[in-house]
C-alpha atoms as a PDB file:
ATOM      1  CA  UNK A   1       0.000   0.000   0.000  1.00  0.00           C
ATOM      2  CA  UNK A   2       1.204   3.371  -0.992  1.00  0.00           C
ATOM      3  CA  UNK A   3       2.230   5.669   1.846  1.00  0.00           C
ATOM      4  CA  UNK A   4       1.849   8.894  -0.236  1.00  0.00           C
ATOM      5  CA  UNK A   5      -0.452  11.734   1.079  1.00  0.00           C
ATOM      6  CA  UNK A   6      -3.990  11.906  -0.852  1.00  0.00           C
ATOM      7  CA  UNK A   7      -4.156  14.810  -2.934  1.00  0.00           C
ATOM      8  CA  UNK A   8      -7.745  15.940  -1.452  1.00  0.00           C
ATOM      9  CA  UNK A   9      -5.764  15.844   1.789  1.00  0.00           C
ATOM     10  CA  UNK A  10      -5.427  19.680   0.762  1.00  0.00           C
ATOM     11  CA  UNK A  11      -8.381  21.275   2.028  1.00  0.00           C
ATOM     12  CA  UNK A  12      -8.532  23.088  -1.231  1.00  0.00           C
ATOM     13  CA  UNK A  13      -8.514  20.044  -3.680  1.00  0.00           C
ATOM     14  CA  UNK A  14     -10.766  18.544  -1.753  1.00  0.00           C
ATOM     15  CA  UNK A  15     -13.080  21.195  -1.950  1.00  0.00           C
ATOM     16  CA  UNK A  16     -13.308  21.196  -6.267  1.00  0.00           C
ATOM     17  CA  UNK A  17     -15.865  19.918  -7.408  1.00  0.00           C
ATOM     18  CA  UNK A  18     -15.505  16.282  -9.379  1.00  0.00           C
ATOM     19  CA  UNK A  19     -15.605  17.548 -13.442  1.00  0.00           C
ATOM     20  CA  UNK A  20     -13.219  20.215 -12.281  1.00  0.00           C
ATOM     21  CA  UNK A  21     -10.714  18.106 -10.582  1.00  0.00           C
ATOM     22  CA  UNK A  22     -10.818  15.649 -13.702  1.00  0.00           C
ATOM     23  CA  UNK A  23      -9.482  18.371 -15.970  1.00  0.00           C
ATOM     24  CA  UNK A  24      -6.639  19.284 -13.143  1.00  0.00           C
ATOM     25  CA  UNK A  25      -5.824  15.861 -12.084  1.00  0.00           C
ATOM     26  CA  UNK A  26      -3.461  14.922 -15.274  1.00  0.00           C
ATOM     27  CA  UNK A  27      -0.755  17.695 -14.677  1.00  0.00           C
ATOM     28  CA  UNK A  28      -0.823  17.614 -11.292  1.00  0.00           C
ATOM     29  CA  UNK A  29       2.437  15.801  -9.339  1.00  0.00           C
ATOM     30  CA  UNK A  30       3.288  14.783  -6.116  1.00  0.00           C
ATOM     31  CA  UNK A  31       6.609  16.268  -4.574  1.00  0.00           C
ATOM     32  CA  UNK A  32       8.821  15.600  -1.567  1.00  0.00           C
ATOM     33  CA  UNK A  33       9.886  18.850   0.146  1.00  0.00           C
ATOM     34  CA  UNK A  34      12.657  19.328   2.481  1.00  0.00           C
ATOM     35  CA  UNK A  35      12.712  21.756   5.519  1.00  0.00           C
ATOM     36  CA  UNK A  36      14.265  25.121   4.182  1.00  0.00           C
ATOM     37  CA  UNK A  37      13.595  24.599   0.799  1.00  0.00           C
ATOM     38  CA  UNK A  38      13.361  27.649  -1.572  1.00  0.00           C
ATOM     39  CA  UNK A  39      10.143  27.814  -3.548  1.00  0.00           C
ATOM     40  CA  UNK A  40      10.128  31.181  -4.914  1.00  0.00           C
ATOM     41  CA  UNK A  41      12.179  33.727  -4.903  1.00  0.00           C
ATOM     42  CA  UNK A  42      11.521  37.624  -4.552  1.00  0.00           C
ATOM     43  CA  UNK A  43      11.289  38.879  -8.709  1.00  0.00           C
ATOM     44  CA  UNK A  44      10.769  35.152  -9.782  1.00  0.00           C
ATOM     45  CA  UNK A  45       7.897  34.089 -12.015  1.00  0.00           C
ATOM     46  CA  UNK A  46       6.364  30.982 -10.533  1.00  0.00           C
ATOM     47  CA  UNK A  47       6.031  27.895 -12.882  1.00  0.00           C
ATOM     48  CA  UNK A  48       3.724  25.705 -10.695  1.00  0.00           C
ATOM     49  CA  UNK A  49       1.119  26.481  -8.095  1.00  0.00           C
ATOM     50  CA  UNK A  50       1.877  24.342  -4.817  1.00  0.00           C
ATOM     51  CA  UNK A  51      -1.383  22.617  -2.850  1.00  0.00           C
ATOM     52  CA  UNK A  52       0.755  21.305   0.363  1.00  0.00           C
ATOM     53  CA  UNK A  53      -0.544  18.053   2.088  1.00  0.00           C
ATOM     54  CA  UNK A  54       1.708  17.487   4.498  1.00  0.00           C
ATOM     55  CA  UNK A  55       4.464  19.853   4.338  1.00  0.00           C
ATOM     56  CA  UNK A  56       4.282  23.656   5.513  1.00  0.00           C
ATOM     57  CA  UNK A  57       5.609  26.995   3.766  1.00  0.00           C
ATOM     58  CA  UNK A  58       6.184  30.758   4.940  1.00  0.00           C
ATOM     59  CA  UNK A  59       5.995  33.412   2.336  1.00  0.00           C
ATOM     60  CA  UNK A  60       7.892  36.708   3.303  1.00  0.00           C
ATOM     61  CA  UNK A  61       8.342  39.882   2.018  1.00  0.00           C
ATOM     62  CA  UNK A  62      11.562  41.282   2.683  1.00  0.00           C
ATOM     63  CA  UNK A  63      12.829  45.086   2.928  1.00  0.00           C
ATOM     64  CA  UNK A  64      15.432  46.379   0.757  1.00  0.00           C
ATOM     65  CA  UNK A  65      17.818  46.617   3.897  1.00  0.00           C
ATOM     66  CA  UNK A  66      17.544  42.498   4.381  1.00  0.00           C
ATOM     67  CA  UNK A  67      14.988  42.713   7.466  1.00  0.00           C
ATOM     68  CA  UNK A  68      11.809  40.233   6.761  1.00  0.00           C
ATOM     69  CA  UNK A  69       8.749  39.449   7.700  1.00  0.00           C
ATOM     70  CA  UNK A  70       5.632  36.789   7.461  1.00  0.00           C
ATOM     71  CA  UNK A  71       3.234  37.656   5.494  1.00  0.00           C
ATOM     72  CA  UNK A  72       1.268  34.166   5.199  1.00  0.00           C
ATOM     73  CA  UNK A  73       1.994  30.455   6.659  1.00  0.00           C
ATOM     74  CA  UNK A  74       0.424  27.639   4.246  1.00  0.00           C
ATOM     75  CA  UNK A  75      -0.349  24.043   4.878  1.00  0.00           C
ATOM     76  CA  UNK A  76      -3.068  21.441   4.235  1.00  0.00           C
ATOM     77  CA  UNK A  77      -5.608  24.400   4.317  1.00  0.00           C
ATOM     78  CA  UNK A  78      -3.893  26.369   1.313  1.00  0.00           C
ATOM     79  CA  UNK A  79      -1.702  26.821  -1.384  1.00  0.00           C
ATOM     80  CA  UNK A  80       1.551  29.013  -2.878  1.00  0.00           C
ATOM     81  CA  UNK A  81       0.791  30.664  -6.226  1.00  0.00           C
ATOM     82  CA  UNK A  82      -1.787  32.978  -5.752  1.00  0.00           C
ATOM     83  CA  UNK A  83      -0.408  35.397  -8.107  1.00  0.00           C
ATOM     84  CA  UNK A  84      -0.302  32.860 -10.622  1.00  0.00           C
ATOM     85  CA  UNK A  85      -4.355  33.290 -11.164  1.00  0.00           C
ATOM     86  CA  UNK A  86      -4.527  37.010  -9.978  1.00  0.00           C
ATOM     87  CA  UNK A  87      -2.510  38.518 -12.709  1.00  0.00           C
ATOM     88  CA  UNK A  88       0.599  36.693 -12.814  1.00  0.00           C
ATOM     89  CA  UNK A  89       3.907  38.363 -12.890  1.00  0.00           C
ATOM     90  CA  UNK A  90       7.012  38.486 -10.806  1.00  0.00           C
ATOM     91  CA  UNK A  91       6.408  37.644  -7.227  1.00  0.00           C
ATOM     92  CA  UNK A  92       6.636  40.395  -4.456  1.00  0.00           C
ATOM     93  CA  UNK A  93       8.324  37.895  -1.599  1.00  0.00           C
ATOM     94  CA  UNK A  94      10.060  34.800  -0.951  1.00  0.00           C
ATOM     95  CA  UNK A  95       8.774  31.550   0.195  1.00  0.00           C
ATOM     96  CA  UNK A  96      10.165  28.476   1.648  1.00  0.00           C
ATOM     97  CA  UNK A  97       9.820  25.024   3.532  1.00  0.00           C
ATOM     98  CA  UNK A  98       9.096  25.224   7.231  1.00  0.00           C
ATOM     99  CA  UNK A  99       8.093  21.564   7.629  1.00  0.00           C
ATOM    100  CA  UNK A 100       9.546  18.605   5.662  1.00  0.00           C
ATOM    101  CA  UNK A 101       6.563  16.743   3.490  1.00  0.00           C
ATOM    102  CA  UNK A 102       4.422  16.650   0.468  1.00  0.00           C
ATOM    103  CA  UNK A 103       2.511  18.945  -1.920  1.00  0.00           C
ATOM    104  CA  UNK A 104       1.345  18.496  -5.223  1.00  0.00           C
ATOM    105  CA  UNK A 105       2.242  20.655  -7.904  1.00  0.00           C
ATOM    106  CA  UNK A 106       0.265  21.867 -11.018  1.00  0.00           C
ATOM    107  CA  UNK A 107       2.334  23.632 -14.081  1.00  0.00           C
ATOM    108  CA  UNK A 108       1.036  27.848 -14.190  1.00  0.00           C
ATOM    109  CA  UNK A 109      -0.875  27.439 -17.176  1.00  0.00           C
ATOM    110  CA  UNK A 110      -2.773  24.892 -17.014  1.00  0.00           C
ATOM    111  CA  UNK A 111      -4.165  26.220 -13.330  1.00  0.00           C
ATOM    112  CA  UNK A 112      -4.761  29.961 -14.792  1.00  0.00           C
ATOM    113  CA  UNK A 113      -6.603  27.974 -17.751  1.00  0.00           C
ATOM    114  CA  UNK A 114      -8.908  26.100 -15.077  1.00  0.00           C
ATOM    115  CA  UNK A 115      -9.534  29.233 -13.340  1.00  0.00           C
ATOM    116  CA  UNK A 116     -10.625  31.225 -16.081  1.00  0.00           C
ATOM    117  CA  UNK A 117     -13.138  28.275 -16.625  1.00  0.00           C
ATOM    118  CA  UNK A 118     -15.041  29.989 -14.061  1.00  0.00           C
ATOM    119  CA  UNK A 119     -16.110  26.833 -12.286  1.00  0.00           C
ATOM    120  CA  UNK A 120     -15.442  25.568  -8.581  1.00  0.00           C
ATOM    121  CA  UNK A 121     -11.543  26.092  -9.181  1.00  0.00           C
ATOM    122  CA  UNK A 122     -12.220  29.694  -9.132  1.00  0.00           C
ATOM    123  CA  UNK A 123     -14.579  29.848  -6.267  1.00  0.00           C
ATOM    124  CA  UNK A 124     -12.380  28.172  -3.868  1.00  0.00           C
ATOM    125  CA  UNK A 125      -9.138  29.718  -4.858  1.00  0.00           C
ATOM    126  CA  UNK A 126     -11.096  33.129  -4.815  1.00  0.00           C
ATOM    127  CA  UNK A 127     -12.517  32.280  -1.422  1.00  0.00           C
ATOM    128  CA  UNK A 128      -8.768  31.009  -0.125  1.00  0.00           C
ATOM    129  CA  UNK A 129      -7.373  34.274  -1.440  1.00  0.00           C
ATOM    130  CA  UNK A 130     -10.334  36.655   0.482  1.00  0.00           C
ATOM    131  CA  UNK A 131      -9.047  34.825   3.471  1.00  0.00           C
ATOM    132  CA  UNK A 132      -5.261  35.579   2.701  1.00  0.00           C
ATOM    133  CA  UNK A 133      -6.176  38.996   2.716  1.00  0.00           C
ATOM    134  CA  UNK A 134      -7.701  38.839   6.112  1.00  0.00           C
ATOM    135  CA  UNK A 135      -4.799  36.978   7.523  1.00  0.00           C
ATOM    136  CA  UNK A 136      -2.486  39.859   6.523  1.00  0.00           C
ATOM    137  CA  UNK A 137      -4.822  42.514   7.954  1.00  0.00           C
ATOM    138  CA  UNK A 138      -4.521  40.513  10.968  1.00  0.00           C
ATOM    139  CA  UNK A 139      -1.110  40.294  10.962  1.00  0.00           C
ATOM    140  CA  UNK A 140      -0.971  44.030  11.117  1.00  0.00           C
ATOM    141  CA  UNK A 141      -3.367  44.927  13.646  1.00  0.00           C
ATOM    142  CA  UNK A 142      -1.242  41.422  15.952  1.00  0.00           C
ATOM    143  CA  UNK A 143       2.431  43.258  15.438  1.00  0.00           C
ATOM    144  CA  UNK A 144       0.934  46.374  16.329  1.00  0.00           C
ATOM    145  CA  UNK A 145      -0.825  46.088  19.440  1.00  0.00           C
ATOM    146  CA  UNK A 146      -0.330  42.585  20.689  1.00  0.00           C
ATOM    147  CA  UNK A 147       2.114  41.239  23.216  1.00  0.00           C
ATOM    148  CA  UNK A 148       4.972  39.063  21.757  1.00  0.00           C
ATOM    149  CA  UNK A 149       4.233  36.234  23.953  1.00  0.00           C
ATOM    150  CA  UNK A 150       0.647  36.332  22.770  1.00  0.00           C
ATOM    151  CA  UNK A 151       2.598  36.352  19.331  1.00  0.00           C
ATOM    152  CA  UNK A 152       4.120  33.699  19.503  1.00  0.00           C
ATOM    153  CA  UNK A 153       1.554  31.576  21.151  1.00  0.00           C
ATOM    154  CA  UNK A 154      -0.625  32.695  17.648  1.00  0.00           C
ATOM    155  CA  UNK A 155       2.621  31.178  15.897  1.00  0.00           C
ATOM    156  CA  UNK A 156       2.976  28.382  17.559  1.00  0.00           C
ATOM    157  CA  UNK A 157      -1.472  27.693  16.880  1.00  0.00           C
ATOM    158  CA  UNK A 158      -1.500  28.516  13.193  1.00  0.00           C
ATOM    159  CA  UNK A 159       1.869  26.226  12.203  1.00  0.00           C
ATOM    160  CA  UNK A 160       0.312  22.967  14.594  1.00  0.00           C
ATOM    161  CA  UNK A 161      -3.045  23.145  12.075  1.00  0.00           C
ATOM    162  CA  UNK A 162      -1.240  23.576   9.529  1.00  0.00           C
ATOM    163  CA  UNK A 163       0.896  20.788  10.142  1.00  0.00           C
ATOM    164  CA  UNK A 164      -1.857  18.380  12.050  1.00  0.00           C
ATOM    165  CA  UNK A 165       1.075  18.022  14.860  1.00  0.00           C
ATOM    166  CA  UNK A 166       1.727  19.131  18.235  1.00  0.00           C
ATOM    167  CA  UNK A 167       5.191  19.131  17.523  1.00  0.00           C
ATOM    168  CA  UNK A 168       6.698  22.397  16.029  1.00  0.00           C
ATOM    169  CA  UNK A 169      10.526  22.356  14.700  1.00  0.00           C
ATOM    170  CA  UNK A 170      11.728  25.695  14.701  1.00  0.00           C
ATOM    171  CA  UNK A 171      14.749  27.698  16.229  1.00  0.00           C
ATOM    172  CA  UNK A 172      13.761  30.807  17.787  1.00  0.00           C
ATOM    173  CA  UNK A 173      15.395  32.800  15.241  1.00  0.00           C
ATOM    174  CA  UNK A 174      12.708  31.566  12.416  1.00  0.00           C
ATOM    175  CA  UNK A 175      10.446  32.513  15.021  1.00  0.00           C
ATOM    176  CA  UNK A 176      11.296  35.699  15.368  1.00  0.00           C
ATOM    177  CA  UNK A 177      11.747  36.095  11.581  1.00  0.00           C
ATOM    178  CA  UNK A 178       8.682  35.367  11.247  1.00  0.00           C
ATOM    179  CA  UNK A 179       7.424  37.281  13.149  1.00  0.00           C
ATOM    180  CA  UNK A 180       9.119  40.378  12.400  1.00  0.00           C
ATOM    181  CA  UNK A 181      10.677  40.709  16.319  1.00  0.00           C
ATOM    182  CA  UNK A 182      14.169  40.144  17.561  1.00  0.00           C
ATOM    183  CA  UNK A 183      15.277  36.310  18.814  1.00  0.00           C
ATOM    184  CA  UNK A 184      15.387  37.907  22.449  1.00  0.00           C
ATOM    185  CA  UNK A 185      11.908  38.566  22.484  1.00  0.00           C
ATOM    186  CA  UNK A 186      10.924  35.121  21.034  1.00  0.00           C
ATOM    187  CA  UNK A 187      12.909  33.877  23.986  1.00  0.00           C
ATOM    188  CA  UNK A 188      11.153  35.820  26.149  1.00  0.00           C
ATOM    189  CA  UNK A 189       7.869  34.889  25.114  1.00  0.00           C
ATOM    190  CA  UNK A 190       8.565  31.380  24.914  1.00  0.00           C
ATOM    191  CA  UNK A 191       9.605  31.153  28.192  1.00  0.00           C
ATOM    192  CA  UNK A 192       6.599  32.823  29.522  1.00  0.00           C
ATOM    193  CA  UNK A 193       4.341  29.948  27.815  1.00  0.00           C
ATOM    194  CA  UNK A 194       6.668  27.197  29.317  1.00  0.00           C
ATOM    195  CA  UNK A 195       6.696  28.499  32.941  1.00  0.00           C
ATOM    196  CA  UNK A 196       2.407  28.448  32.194  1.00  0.00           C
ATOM    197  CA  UNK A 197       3.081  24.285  31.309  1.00  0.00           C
ATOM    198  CA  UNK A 198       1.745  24.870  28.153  1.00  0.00           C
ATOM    199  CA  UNK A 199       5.274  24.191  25.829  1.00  0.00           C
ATOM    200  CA  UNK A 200       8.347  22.235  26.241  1.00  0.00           C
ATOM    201  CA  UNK A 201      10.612  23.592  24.161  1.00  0.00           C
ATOM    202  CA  UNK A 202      13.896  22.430  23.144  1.00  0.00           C
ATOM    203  CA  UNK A 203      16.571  23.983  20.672  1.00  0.00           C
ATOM    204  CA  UNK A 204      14.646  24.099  17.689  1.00  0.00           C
ATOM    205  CA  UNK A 205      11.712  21.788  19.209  1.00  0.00           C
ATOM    206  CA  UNK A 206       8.314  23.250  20.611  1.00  0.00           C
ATOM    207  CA  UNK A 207       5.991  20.660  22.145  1.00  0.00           C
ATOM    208  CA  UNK A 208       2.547  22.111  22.382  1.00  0.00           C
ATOM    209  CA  UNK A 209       1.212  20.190  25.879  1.00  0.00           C
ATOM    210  CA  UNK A 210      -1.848  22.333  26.437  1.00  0.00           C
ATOM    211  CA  UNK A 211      -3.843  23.227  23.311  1.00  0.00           C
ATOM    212  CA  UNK A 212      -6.615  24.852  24.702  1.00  0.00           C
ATOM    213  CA  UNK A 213      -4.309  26.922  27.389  1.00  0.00           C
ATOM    214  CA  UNK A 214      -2.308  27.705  24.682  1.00  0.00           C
ATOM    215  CA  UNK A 215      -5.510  29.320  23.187  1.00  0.00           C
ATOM    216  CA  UNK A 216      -6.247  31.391  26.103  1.00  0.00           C
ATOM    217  CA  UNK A 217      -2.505  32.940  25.801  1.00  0.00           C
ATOM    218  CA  UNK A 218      -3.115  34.148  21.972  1.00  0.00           C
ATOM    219  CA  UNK A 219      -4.601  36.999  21.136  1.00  0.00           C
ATOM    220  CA  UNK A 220      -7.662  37.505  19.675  1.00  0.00           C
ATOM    221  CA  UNK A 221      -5.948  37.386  16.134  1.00  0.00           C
ATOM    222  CA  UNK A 222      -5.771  33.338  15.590  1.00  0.00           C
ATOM    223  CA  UNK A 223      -9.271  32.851  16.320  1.00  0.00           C
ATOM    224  CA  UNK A 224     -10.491  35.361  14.063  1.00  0.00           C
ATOM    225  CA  UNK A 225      -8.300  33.988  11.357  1.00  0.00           C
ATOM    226  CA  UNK A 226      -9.565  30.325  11.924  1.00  0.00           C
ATOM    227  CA  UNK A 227     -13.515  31.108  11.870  1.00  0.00           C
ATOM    228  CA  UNK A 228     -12.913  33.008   8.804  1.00  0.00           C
ATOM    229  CA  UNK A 229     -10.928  30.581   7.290  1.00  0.00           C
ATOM    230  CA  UNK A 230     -13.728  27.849   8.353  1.00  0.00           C
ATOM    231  CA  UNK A 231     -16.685  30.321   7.413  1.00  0.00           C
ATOM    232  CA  UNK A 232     -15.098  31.008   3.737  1.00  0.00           C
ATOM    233  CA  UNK A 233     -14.263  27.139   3.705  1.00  0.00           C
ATOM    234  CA  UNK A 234     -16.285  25.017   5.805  1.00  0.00           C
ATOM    235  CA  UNK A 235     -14.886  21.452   6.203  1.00  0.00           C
ATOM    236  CA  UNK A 236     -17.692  19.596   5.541  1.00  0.00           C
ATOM    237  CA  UNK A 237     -17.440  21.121   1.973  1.00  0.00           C
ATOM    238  CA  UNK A 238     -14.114  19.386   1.393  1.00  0.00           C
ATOM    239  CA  UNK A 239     -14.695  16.153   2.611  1.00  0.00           C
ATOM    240  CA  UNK A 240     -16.733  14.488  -0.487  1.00  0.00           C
ATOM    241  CA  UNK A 241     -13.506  13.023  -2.565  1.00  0.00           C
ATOM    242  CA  UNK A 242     -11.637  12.319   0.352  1.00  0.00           C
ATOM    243  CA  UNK A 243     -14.500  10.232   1.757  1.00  0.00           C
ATOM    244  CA  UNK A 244     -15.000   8.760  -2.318  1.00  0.00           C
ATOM    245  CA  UNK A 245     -10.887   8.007  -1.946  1.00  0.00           C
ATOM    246  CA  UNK A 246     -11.101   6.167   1.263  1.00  0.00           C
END
C-alpha cells in the first residue's frame, strides 16, 4: 500500500468539485519537500502552483535593507501561487519550507486555464485568497498592538493546524523572523508559555502540551483567522472526494 499523502488531503482540492478536478488531475504531481527549501524567490515568475498536504511553507516579504517578515503560513488548508491566477507576474516575496513533506504541484498554465473556466476552481481559490487577505490585515493589527508572547503563542497555533502536529521544529530565530521581532523577544515569550506548562521547548523543538491553554494565551488574532478561514471554507465542503478516496 502506498504511503503517499492523498491529494484531497489539501483542504482546497478537496473542496473542487468532481468535473473540475478531472481536468486538473493529469498535470498535477506529487513532490517531496525538504525543511528550508526555496520555492520562490523575490522577482521570480512561478512555474507551478503548490497545494501542500503534508508539508508547511512561509511566504515573506523582505525590505530592501535584508529585514523580513511573514506575510502568510500555508499548509493542508492552502496553497503558494496565488499570483499565478490574480494577474501573474514576478512575485513580491520569498517563500520556503518550514516543515519537511508533500505537496502536489500543477504547471502555471494549465491552473490559470482552469480558473478562467469559471467553475469551482475559481470559487475556492477566490474564497482562499479573500481569506489571505484577512490573515495579513490581521497580521498588522497582531504586530501592532499585541504582546509578543501572545505572538508567539498565535505562531505556535497557526503552524500545529497547519501541520496536524503538536510538535513544532523551529529555532527561535525563524520565530522571530517570522514574526518580524528580535530572537530575544521570542525567547522571552517562549519562556513565559513554558513556565504556564503549556510548551516544552527544546533547541529548535516546541511541544505544544496544552492546546486549549495555549488558546487562552493568543490573542484575539488566531481565532479570528480560523472562523474566517472555516466560514469562507467550511470542512464539511471538502470532505466528499476524500471520503470517495477512502
Amino acid at each position: 500500500m502506498s504511503s503517499f499523502s492523498n491529494p484531497f488531503e489539501n483542504q482546497l482540492l478537496a473542496a473542487i468539485e468532481t468535473m473540475d478536478w478531472s481536468r486538473l488531475a493529469p498535470s498535477m504531481d506529487r513532490v517531496d519537500l525538504s525543511r528550508n527549501q526555496p520555492l520562490c524567490q523575490h522577482g521570480e515568475t512561478m512555474s507551478h502552483a503548490y497545494f501542500f498536504t503534508t508539508a508547511v511553507a512561509s511566504t515573506m516579504h523582505v525590505t530592501e535593507s535584508g529585514d523580513c517578515v511573514e506575510s502568510a503560513i500555508v499548509g493542508n488548508d492552502g496553497m503558494l501561487g496565488v499570483g499565478l491566477f490574480m494577474g501573474g507576474g514576478p512575485a513580491f516575496g520569498c517563500a520556503s519550507v518550514l516543515t519537511s513533506g508533500e505537496a502536489y504541484r500543477i504547471p502555471a498554465g494549465v491552473l490559470k486555464q482552469e480558473f478562467n473556466r469559471a467553475g469551482t476552481t475559481m470559487r475556492v481559490l477566490l474564497l482562499y485568497t479573500q481569506s489571505l487577505l484577512r490573515q495579513a490585515a490581521q497580521r498588522t493589527v497582531c504586530v501592532r498592538h499585541h504582546l509578543i508572547a501572545q505572538q508567539v503563542a498565535v505562531c505556535l497555533l497557526q503552524h500545529a493546524d497547519c501541520s496536524g502536529c503538536d510538535e513544532v521544529f523551529m529555532t527561535q530565530e525563524q520565530i522571530g523572523l517570522r514574526l518580524g521581532v528580535r530572537r530575544e523577544g521570542v525567547n522571552d515569550g517562549a519562556a513565559q508559555l513554558q513556565r504556564l506548562g503549556l510548551i516544552r521547548y527544546a533547541r529548535g523543538h516546541v511541544e505544544v502540551l496544552d492546546r486549549e491553554g495555549l488558546e487562552q494565551q493568543a490573542c484575539e488574532c488566531y481565532a479570528v483567522q480560523r472562523d474566517e478561514y472555516k466560514r469562507l471554507l467550511p470542512v464539511s465542503s471538502c470532505q466528499r472526494h476524500l471520503e470517495t478516496a477512502t
